[in-house]
Protein backbone atom coordinates (compact mmCIF):
# COMPACT_ATOMS: atom_id res chain seq x y z
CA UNK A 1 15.87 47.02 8.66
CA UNK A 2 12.28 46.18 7.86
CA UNK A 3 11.38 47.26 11.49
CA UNK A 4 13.08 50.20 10.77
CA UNK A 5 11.00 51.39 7.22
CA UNK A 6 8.13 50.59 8.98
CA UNK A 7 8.63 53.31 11.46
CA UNK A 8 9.46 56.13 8.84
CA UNK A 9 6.57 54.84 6.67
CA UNK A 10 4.21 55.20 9.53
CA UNK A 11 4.73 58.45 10.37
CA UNK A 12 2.61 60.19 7.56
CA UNK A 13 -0.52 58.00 8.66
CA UNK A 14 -0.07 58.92 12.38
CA UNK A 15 -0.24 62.79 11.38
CA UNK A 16 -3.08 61.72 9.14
CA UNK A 17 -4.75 60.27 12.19
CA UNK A 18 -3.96 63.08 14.31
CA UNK A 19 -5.30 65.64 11.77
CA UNK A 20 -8.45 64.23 11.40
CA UNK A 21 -9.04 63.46 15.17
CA UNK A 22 -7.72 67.33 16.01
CA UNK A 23 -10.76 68.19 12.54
CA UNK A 24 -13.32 65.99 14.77
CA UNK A 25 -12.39 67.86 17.87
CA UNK A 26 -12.61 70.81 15.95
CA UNK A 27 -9.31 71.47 17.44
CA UNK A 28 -6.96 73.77 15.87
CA UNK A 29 -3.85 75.70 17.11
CA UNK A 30 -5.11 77.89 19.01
CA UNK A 31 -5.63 75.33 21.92
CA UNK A 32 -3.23 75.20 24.86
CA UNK A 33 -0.21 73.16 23.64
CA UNK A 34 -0.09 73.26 20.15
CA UNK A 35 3.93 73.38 19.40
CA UNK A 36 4.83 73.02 15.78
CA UNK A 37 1.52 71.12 14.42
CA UNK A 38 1.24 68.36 17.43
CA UNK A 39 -0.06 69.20 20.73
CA UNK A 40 3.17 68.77 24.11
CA UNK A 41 2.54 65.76 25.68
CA UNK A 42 2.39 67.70 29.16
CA UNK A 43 -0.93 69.14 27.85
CA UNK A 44 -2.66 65.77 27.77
CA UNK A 45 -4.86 63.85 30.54
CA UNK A 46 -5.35 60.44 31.07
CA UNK A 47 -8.44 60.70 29.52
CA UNK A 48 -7.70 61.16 25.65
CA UNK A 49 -5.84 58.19 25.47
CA UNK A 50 -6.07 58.01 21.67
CA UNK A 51 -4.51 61.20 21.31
CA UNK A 52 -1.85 60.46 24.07
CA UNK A 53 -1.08 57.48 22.18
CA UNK A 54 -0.69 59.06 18.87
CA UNK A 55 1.41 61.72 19.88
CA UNK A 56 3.64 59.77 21.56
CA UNK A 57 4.03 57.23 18.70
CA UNK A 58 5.04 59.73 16.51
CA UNK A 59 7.49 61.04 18.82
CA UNK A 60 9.15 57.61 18.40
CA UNK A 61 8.75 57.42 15.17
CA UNK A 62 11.06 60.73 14.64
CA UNK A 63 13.66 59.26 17.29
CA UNK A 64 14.42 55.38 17.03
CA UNK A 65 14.99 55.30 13.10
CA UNK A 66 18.61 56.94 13.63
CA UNK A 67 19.13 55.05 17.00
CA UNK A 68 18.45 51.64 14.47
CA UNK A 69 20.99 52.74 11.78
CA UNK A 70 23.87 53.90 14.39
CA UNK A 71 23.87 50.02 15.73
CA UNK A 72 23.10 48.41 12.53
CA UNK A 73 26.46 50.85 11.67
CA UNK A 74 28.18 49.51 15.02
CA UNK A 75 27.27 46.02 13.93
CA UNK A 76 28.42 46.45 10.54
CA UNK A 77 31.62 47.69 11.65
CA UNK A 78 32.07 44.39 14.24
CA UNK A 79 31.51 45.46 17.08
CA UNK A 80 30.22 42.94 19.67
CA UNK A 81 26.68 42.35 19.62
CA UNK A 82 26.26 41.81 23.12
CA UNK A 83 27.43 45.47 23.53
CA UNK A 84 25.39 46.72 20.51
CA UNK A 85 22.45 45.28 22.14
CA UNK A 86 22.82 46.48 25.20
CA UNK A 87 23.30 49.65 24.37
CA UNK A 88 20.58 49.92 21.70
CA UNK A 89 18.11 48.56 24.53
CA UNK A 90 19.41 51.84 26.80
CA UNK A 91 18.94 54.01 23.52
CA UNK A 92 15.17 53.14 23.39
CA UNK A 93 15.11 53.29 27.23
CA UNK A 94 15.86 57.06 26.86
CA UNK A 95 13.94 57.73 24.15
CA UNK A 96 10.68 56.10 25.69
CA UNK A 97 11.85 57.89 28.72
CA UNK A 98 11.80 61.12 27.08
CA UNK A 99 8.54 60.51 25.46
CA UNK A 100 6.61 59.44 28.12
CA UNK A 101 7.75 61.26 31.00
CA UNK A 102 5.46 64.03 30.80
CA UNK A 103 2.37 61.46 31.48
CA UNK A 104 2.38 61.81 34.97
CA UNK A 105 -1.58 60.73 35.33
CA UNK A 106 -0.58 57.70 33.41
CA UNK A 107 2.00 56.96 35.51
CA UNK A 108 0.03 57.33 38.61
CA UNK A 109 -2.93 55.57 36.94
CA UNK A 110 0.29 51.98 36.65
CA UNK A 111 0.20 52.69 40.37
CA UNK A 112 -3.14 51.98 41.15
CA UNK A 113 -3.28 48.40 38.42
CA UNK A 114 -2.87 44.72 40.14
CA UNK A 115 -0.41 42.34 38.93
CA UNK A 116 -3.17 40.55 37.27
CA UNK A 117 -4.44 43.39 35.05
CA UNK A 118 -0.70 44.46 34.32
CA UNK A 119 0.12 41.16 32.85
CA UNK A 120 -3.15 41.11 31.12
CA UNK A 121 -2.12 44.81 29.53
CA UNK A 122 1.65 43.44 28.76
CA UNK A 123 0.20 40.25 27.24
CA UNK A 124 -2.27 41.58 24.63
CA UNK A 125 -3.13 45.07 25.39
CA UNK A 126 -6.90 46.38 24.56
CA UNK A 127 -6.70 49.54 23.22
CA UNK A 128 -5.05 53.04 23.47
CA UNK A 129 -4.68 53.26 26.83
CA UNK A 130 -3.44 49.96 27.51
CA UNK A 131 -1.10 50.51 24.95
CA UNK A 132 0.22 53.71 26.83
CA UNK A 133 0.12 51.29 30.24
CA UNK A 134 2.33 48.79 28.59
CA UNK A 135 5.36 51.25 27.83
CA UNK A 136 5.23 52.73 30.90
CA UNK A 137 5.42 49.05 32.55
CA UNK A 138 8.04 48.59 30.30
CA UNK A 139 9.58 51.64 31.18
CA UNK A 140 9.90 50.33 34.52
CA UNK A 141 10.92 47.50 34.58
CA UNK A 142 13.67 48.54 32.66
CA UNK A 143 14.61 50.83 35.83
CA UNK A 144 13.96 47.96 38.28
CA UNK A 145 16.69 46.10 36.50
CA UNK A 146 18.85 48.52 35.15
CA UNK A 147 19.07 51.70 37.15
């Protein structure tokens, strides 16, 4: 639950942050991308990892809250919680899924990373871009075992 009004109340400082980096940029809407006050995912490069990162936390940030409170409702109800647990890890499967799948330099960028450097990014990431590494690890891993 705690997890979960952490998420909504982080929302308003991740526009915040994305305002004032789009002001810096002196980015407005006019530039390629711009859909509804945040920039399409598809529209970013491997090389503006904060933004990337940003964007893409907000993006779970609108998504996982109601995913939370439909299995805290399933658990509530008694469902079993190996079942509720399962499925709530496939939930934020898709969602990360959906969020990062139009990072396709990222992605390609996990292909070129050793083992070593991986578990060094999984372990305590560094900054934005590790950050953005980490899911997509995550992301597959969940694939390797799952799919």
């Amino acid at each position: 639950m705690f997890y979960k009004l952490g998420l909504e109340k982080s929302k308003p400082e991740l526009l915040e942050a994305l305002a004032e980096y789009y002001s810096d940029k002196k980015e407005s809407n006019n530039v390629l991308g711009i859909n509804n006050g945040l920039k399409d995912l598809e529209f970013l490069s491997y090389d503006n990892a904060y933004e990337a990162y940003i964007l893409t936390q907000i993006k779970i940030v609108e998504s996982l809250p109601s995913v939370i409170n439909d299995h805290i409702f399933m658990l509530n109800v008694g469902d079993d919680i190996d079942i509720v647990l399962e499925d709530f890890e496939l939930e934020v499967y898709r969602i990360k899924k959906d969020v990062y799948c139009n990072l396709k330099e990222w992605d390609t960028l996990l292909d070129h990373v050793d083992y070593e450097r991986i578990s060094e990014i999984t372990s305590n990431p560094k900054g934005y871009g590790d950050k953005i590494l980490k899911e997509l690890f995550w992301i597959r891993k969940f694939e390797e075992k799952h799919l």
